[in-house]
C-alpha atoms as a PDB file:
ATOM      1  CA  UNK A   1     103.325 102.152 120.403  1.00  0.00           C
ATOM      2  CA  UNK A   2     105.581 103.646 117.839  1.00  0.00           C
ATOM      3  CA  UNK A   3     105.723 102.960 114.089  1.00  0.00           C
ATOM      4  CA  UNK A   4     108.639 100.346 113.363  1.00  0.00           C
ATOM      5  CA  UNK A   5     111.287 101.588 110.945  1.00  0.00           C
ATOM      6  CA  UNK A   6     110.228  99.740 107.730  1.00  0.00           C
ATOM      7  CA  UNK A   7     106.460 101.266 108.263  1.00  0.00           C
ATOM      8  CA  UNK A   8     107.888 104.943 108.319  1.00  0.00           C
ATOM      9  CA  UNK A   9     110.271 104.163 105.611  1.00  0.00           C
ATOM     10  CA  UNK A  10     108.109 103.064 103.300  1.00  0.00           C
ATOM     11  CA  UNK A  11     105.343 106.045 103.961  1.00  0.00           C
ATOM     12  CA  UNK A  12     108.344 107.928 103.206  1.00  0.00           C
ATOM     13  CA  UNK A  13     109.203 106.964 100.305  1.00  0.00           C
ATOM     14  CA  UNK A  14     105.357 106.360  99.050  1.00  0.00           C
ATOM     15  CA  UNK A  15     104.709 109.975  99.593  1.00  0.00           C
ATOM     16  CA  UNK A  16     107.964 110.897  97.359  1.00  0.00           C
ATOM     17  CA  UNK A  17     106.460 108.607  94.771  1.00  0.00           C
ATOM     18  CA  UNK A  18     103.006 109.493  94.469  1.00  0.00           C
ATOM     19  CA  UNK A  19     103.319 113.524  95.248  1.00  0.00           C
ATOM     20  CA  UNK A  20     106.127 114.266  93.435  1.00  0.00           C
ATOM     21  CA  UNK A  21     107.527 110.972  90.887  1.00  0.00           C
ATOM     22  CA  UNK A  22     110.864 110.934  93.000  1.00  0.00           C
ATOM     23  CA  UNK A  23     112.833 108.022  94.081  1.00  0.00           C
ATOM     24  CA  UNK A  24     114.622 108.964  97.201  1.00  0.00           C
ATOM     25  CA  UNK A  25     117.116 106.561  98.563  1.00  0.00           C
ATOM     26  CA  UNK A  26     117.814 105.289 102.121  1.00  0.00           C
ATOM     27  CA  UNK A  27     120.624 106.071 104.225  1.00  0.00           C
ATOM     28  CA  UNK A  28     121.931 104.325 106.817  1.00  0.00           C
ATOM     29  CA  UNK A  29     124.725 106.709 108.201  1.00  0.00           C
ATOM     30  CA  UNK A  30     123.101 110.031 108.508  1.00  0.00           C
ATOM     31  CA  UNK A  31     124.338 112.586 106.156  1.00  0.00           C
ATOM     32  CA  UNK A  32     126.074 116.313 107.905  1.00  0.00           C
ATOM     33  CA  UNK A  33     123.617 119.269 107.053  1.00  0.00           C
ATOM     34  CA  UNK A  34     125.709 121.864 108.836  1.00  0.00           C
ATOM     35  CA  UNK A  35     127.200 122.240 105.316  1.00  0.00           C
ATOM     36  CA  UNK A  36     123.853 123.020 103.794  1.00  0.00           C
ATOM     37  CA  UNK A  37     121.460 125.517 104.129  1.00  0.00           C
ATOM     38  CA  UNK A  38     118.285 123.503 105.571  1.00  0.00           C
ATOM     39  CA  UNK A  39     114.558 123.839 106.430  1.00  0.00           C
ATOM     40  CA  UNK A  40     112.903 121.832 109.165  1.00  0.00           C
ATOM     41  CA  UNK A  41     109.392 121.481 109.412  1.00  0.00           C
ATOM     42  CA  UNK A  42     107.869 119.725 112.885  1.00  0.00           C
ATOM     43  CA  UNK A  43     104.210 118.551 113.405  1.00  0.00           C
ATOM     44  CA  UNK A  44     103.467 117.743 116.332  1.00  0.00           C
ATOM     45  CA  UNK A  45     101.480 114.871 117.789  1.00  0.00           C
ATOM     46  CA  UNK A  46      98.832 114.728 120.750  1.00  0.00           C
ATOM     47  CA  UNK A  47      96.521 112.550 122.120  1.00  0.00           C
ATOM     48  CA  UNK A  48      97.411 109.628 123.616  1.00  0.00           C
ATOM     49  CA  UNK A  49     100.375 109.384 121.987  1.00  0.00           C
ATOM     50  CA  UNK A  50     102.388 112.295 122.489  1.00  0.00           C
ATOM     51  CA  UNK A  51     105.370 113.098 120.191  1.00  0.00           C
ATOM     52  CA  UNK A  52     105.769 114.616 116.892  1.00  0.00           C
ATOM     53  CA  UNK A  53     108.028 114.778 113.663  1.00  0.00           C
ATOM     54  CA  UNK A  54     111.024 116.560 112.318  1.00  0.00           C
ATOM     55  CA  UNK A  55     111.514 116.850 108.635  1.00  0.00           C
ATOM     56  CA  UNK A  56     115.038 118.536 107.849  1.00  0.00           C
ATOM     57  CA  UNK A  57     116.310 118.718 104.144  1.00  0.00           C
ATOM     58  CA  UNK A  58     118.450 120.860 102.453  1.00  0.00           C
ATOM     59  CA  UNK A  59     116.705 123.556 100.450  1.00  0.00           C
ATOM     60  CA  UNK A  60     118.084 122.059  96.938  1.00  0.00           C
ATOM     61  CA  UNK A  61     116.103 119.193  97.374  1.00  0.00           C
ATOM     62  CA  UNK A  62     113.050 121.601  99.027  1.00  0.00           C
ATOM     63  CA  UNK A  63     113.035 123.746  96.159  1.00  0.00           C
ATOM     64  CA  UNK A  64     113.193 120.653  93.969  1.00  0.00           C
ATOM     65  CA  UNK A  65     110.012 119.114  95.288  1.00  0.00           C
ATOM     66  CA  UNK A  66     108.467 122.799  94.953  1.00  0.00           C
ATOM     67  CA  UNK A  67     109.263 123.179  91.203  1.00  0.00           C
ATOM     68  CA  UNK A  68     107.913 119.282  90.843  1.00  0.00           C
ATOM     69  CA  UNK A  69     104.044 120.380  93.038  1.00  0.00           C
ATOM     70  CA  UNK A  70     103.972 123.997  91.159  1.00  0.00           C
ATOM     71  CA  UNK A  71     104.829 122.461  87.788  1.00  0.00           C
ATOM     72  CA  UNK A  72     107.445 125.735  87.392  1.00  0.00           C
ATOM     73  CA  UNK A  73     111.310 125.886  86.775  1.00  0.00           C
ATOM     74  CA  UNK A  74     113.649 125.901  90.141  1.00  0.00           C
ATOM     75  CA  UNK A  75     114.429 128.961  89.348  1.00  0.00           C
ATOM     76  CA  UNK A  76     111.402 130.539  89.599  1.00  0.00           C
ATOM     77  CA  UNK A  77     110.723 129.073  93.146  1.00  0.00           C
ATOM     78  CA  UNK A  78     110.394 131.425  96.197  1.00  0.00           C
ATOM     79  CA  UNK A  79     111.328 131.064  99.578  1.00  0.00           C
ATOM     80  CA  UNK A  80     107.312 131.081 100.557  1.00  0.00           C
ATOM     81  CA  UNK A  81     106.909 128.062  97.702  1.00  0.00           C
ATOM     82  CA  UNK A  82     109.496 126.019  99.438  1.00  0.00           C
ATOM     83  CA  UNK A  83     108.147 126.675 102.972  1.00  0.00           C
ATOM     84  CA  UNK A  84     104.918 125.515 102.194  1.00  0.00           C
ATOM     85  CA  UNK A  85     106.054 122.341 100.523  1.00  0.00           C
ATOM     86  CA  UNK A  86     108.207 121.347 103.582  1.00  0.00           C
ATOM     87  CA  UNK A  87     105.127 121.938 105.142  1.00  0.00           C
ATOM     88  CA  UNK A  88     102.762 119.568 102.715  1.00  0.00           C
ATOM     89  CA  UNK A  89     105.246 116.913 103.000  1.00  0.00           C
ATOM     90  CA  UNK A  90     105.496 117.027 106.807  1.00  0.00           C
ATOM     91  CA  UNK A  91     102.097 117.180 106.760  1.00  0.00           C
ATOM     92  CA  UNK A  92     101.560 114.485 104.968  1.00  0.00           C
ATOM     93  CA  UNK A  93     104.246 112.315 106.738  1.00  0.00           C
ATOM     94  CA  UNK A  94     102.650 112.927 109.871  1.00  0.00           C
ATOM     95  CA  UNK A  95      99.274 111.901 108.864  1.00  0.00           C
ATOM     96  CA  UNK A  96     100.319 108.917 107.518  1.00  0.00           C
ATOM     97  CA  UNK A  97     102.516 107.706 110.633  1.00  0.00           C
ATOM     98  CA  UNK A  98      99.294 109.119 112.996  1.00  0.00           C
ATOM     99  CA  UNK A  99      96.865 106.322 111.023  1.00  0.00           C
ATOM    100  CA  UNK A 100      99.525 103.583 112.723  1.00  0.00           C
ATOM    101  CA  UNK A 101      99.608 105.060 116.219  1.00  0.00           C
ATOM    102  CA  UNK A 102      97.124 103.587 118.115  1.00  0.00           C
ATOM    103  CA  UNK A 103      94.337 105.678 120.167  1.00  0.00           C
ATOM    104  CA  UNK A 104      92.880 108.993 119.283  1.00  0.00           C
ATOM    105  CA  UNK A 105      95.372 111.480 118.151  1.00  0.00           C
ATOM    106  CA  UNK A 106      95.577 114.970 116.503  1.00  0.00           C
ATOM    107  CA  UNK A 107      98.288 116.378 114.225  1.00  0.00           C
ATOM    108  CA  UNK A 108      99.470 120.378 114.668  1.00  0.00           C
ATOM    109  CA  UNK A 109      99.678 122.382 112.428  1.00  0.00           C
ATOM    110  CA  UNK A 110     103.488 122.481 110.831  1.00  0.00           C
ATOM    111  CA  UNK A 111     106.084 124.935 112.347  1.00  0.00           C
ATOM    112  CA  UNK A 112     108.303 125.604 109.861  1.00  0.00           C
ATOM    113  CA  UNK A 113     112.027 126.655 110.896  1.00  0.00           C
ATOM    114  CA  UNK A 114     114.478 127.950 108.227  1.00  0.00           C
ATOM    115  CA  UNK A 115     117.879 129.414 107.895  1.00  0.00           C
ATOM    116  CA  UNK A 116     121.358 128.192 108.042  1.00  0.00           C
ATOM    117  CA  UNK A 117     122.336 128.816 111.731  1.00  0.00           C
ATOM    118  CA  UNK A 118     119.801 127.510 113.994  1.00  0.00           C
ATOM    119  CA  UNK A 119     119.403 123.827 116.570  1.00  0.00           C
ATOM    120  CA  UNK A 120     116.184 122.177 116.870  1.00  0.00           C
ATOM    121  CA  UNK A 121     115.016 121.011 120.390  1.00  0.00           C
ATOM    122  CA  UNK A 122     112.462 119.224 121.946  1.00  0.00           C
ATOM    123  CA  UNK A 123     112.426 118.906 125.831  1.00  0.00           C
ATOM    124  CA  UNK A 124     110.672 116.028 127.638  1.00  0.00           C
ATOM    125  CA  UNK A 125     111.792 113.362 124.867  1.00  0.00           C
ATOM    126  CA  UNK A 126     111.811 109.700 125.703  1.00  0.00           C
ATOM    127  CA  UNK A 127     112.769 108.973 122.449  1.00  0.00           C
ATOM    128  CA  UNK A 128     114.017 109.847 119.401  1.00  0.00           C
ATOM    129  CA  UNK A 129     114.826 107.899 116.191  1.00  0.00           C
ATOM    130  CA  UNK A 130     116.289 109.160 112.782  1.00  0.00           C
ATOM    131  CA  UNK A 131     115.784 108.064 109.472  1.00  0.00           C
ATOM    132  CA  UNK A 132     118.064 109.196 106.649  1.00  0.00           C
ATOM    133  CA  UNK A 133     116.758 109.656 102.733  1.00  0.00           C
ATOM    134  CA  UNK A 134     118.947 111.369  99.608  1.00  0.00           C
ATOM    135  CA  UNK A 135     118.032 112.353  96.294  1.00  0.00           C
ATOM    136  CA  UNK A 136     120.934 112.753  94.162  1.00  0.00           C
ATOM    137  CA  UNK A 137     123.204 113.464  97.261  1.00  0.00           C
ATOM    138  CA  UNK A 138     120.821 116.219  98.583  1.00  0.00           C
ATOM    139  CA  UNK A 139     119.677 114.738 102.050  1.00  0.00           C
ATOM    140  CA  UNK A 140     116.908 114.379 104.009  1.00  0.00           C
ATOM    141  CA  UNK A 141     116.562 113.629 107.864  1.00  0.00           C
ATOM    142  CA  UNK A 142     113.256 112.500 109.035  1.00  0.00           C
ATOM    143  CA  UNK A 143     112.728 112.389 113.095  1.00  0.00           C
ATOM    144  CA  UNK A 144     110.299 110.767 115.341  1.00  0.00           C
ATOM    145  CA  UNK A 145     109.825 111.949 118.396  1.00  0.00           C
ATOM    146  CA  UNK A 146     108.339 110.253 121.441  1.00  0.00           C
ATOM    147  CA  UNK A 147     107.609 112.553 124.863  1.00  0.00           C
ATOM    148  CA  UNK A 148     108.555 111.218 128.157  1.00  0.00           C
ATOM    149  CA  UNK A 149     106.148 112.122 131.153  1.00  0.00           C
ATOM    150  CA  UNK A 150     102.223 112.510 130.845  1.00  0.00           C
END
């Protein structure tokens, strides 16, 4: 049994609150990132659920939330710092969605894909459901994945 919309919402928008102070905003028409250079981050999830997480955002807002965890300017942010934030967030994301799947589950470790030319996919997916977030027009697409056969 997946998570319904409001619960992953709202674990969204806690961990934007209490790691980093921010206020993101819901979307309801998914914003176009193949304007914007992104990073995705996916955790997958096993057990006896078996699915996982995409978390895409542009690197703006990435290197945003960086600056905000390393307590330094923007500027100063590297490509590594904004990697591994994509990766604490997802991280954190995931966890929080695996404590409302039932049954005993396991989180992977994040894979983090960057760049500004690449497609994400996941084969064997029964379903898949996005949820949109922006902070001051940067956006952020969060995806939960569901697998198909045992």
């Amino acid at each position: 049994m997946k998570p319904e919309e409001h619960q992953i919402r709202s674990i969204v928008h806690d961990v934007w609150s209490t790691q980093l102070g921010l206020s993101i905003e819901d979307l309801t028409v998914l914003a176009s990132t193949t304007e914007t250079t992104t990073i995705t981050a996916a955790i997958h999830i096993t057990g006896d659920f078996r699915g996982g997480i995409r978390l895409e955002a542009s690197r703006a807002l990435i290197r945003r939330a960086a600056s905000i965890m390393f307590d330094q300017p923007e500027d100063t942010m590297t490509r590594e710092d904004e990697l591994d934030v994509i990766g604490e967030l997802a991280n954190v994301i995931a966890g929080n969605i695996k404590a409302l799947i039932p049954g005993n589950n396991s989180l992977s470790l994040p894979t983090i894909i960057d760049g500004s030319d690449y497609q994400v996919s996941t084969v064997d997916v029964k379903t898949s459901d996005d949820y949109g977030f922006a902070l001051d027009g940067e956006a952020m697409v969060l995806t939960l994945l569901e697998h198909g056969s045992a």
